[in-house]
C-alpha atoms as a PDB file:
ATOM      1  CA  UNK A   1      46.362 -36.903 -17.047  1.00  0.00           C
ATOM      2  CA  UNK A   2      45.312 -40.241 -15.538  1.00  0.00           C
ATOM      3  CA  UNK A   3      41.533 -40.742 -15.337  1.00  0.00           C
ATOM      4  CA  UNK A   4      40.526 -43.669 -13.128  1.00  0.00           C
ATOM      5  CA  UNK A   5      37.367 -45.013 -12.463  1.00  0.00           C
ATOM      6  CA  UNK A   6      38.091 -48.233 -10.997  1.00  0.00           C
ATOM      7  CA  UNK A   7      36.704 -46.543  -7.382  1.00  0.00           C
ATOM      8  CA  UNK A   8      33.296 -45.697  -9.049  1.00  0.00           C
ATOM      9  CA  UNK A   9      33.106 -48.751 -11.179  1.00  0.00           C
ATOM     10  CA  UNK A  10      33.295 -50.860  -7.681  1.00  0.00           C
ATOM     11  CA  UNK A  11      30.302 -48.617  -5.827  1.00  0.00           C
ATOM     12  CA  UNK A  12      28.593 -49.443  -9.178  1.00  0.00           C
ATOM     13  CA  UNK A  13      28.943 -53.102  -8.391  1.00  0.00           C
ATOM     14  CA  UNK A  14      27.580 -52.782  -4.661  1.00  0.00           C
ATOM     15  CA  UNK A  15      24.884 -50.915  -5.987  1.00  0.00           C
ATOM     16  CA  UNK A  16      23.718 -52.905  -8.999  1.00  0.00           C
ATOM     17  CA  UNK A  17      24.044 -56.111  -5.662  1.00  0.00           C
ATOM     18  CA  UNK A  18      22.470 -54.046  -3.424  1.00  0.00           C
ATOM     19  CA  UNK A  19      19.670 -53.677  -6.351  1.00  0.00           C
ATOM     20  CA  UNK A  20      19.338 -57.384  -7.183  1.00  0.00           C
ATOM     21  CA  UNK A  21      18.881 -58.432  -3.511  1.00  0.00           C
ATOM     22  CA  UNK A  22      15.501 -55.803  -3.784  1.00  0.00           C
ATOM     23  CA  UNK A  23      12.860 -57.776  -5.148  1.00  0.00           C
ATOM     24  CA  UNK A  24      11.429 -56.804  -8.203  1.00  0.00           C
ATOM     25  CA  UNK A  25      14.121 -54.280  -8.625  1.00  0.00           C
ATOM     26  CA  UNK A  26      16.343 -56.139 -11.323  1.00  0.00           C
ATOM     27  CA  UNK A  27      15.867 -59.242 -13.215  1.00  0.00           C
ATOM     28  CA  UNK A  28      18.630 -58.780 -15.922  1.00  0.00           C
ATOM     29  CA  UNK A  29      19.491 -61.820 -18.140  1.00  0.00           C
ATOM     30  CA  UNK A  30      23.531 -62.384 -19.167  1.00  0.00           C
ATOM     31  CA  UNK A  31      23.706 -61.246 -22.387  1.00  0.00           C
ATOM     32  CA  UNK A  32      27.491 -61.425 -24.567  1.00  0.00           C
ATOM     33  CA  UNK A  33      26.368 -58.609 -26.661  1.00  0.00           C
ATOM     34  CA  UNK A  34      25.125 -54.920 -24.901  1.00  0.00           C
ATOM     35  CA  UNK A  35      21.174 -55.101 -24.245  1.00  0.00           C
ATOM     36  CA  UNK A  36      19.151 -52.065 -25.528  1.00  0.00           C
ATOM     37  CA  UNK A  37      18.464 -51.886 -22.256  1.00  0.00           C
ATOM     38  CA  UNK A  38      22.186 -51.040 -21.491  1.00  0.00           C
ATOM     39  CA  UNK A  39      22.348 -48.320 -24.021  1.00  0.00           C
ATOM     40  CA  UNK A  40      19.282 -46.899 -23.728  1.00  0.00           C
ATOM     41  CA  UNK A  41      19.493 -46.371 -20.264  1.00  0.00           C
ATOM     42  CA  UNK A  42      22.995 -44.755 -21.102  1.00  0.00           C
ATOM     43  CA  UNK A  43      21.363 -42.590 -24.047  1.00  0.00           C
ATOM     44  CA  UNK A  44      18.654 -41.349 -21.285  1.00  0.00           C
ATOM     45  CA  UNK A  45      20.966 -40.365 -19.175  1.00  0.00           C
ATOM     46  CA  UNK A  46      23.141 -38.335 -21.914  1.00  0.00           C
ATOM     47  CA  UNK A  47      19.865 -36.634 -22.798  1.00  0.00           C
ATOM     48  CA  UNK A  48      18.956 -35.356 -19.505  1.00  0.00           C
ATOM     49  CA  UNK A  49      22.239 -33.661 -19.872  1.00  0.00           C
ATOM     50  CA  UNK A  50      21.505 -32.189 -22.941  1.00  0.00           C
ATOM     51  CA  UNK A  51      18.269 -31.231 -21.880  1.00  0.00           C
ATOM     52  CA  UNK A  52      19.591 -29.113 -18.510  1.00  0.00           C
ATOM     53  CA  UNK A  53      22.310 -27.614 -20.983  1.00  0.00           C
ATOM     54  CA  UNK A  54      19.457 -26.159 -22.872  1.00  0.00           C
ATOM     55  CA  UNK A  55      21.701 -26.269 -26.004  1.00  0.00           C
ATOM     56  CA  UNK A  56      19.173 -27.153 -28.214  1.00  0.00           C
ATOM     57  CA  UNK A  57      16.322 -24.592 -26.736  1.00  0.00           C
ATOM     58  CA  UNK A  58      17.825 -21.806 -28.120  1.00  0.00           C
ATOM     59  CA  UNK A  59      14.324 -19.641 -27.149  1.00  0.00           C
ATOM     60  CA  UNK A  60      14.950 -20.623 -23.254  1.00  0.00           C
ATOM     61  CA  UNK A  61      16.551 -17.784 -21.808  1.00  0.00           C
ATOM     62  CA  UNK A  62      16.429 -19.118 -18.162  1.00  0.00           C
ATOM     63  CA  UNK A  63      19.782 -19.587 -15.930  1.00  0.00           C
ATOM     64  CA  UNK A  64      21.111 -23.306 -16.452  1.00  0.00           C
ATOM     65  CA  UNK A  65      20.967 -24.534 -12.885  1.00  0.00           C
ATOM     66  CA  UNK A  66      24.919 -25.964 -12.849  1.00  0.00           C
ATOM     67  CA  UNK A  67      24.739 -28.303 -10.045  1.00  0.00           C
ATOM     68  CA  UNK A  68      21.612 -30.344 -11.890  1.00  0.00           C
ATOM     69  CA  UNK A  69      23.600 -30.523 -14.997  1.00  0.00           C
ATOM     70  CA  UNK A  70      26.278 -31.882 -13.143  1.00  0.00           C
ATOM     71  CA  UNK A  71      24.326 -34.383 -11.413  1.00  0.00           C
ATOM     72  CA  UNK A  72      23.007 -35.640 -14.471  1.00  0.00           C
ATOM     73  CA  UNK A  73      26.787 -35.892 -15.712  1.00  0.00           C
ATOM     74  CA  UNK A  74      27.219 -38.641 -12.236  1.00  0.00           C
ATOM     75  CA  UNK A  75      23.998 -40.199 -13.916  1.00  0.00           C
ATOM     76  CA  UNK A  76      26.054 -40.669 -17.043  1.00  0.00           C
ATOM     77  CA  UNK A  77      28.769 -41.625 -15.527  1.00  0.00           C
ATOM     78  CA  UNK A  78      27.160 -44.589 -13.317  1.00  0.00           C
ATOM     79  CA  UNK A  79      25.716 -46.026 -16.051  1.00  0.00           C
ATOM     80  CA  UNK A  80      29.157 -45.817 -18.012  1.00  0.00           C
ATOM     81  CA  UNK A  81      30.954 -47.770 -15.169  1.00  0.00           C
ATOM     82  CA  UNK A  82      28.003 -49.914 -15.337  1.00  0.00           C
ATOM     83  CA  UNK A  83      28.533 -50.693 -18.798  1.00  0.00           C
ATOM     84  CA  UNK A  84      32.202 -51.272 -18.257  1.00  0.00           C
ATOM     85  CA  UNK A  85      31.754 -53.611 -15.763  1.00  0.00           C
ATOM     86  CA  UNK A  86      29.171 -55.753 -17.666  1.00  0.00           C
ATOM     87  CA  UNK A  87      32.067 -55.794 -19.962  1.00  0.00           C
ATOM     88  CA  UNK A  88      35.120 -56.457 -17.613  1.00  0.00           C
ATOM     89  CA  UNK A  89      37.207 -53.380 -18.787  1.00  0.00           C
ATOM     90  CA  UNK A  90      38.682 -51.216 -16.369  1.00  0.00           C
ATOM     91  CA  UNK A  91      38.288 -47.642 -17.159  1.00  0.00           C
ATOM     92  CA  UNK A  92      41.568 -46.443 -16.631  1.00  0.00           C
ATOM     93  CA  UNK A  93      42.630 -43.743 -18.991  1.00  0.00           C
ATOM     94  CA  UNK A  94      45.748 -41.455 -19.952  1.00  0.00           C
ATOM     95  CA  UNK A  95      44.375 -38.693 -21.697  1.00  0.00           C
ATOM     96  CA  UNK A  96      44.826 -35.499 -22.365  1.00  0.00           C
ATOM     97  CA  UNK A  97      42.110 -33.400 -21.774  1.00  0.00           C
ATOM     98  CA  UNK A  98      41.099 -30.662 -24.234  1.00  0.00           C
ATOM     99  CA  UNK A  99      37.969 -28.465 -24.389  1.00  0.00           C
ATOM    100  CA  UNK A 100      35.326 -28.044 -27.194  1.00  0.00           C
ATOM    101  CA  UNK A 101      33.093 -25.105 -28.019  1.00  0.00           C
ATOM    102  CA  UNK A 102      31.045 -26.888 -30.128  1.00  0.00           C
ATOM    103  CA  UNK A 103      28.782 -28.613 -27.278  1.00  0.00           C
ATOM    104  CA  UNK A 104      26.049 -29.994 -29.899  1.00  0.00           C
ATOM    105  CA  UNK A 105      28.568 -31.518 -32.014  1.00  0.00           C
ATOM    106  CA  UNK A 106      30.230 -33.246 -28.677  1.00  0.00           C
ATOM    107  CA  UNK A 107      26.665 -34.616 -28.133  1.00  0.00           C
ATOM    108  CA  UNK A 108      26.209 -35.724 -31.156  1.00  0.00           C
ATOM    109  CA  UNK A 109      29.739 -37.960 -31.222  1.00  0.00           C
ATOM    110  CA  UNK A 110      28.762 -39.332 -27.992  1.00  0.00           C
ATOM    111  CA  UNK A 111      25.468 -40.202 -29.020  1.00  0.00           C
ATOM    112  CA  UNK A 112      26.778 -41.750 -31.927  1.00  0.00           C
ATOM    113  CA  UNK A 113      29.099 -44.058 -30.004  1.00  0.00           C
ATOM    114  CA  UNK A 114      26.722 -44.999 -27.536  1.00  0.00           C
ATOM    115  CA  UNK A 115      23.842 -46.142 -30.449  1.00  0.00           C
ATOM    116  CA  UNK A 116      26.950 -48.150 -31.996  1.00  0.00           C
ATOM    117  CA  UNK A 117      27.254 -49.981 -28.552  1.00  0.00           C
ATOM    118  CA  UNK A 118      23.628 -51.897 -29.493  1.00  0.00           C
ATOM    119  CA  UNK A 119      24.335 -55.162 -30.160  1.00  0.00           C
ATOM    120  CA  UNK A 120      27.864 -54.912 -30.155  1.00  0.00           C
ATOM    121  CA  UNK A 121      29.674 -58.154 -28.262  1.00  0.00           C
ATOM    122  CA  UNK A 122      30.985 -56.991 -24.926  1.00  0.00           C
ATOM    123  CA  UNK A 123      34.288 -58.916 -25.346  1.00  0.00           C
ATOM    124  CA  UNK A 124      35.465 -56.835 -28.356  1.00  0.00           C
ATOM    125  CA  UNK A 125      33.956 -53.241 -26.716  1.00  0.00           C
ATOM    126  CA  UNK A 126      37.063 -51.799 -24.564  1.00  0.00           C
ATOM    127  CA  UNK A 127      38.259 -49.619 -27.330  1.00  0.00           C
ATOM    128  CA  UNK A 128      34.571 -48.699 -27.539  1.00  0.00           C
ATOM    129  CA  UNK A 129      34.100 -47.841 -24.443  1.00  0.00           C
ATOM    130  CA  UNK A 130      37.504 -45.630 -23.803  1.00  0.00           C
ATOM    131  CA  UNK A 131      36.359 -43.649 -26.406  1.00  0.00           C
ATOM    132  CA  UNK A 132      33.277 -42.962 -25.061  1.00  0.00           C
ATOM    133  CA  UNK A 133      35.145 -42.216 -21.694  1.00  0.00           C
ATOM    134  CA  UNK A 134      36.855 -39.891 -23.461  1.00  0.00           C
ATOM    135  CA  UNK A 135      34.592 -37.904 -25.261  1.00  0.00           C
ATOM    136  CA  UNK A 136      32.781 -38.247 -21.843  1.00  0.00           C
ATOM    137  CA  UNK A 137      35.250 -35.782 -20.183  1.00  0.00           C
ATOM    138  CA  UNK A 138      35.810 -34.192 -23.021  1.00  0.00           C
ATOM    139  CA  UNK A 139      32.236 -32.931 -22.045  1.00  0.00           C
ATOM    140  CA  UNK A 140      32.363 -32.356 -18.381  1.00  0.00           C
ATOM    141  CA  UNK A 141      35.735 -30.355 -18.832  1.00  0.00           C
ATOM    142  CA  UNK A 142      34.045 -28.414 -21.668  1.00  0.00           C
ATOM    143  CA  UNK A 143      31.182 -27.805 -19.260  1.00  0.00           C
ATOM    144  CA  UNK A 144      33.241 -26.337 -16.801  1.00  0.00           C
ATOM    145  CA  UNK A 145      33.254 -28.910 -14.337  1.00  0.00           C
ATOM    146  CA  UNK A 146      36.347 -30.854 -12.741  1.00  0.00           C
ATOM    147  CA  UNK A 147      36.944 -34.819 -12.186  1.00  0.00           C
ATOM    148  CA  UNK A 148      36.584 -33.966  -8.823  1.00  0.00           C
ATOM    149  CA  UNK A 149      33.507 -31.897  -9.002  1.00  0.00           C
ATOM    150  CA  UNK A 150      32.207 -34.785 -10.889  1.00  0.00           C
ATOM    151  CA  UNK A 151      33.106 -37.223  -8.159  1.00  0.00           C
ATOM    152  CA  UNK A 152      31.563 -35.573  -5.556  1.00  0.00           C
ATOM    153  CA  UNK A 153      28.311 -35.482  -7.660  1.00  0.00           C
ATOM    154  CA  UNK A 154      28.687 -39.095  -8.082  1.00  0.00           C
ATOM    155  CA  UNK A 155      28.953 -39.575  -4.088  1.00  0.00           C
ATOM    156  CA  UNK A 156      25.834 -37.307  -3.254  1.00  0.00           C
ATOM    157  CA  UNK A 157      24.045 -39.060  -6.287  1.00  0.00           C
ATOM    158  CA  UNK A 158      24.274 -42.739  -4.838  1.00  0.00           C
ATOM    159  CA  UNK A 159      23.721 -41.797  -1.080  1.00  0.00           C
ATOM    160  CA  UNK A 160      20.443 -40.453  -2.582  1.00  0.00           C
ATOM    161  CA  UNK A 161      20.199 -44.103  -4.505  1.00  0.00           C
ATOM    162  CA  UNK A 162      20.461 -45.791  -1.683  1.00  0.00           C
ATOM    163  CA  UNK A 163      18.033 -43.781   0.587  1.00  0.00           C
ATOM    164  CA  UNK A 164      15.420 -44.716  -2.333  1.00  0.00           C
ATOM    165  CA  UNK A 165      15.797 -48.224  -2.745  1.00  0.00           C
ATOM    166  CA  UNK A 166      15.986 -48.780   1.512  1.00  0.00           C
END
């Protein structure tokens, strides 16, 4: 299967402009190694997911509300294409797609990858960065959700960006 997120990664750059021309929205220095900033912001997005999944809460009995979870998965995902842009890679994957019961451990491996991506030099990060991708949709697939779910999300996600930074 042929994942593409050129689309996304170019909203993500009319965005992140849109963003900079706000003032006091953005001051962000070049940097040729990721920012903590970068991660982080990637990490916090990961553990919202976690945190709607209520994988870890195993005394929370409530219904997980699917279409939050899956917003938070757009959340990721912007801040993945953002990454990828900073670095110039195009995320542009043949994969195969397999599911995982084993949701914590899935967490866990992305978390891992993403903490590796501090201080790392953005040049030498595409491999990096697939493999994140990867395990990525590894996630959302073993979450139930389709590409195309998620791309929707993603859509409804930055019309509500935009409507907050207007």
């Amino acid at each position: 299967m042929i994942i593409d997120f050129t689309d996304i990664q170019s909203r993500q750059v009319e965005f992140i402009q849109y963003l900079k021309e706000r003032p006091k929205v953005i001051d962000k220095k070049e940097s040729c190694k990721f920012t903590d900033e970068e991660v982080w912001g990637l990490k916090s997005e990961l553990a919202e997911v976690e945190n709607e999944m209520k994988c870890h809460k195993y005394w929370d009995l409530s219904e997980i509300d699917d279409n939050k979870v899956l917003e938070e998965m757009s959340d990721v995902l912007s801040h993945l294409c953002n990454i990828a842009n900073e670095s110039n890679i195009k995320l542009i994957l043949d994969i195969e797609l397999k599911q995982t019961n084993e949701l914590m451990k899935q967490f866990t491996s992305l978390d891992k990858q993403i903490n590796d991506l501090i201080g790392y030099k953005k040049q030498y990060a595409e491999l990096k960065i697939k493999r994140i991708t990867l395990d990525y949709m590894i996630l959302l697939y073993s979450l139930g959700f389709t590409l195309e779910e998620l791309r929707q999300a993603y859509l409804n996600k930055m019309e509500s960006n935009y409507s907050r930074f207007s």
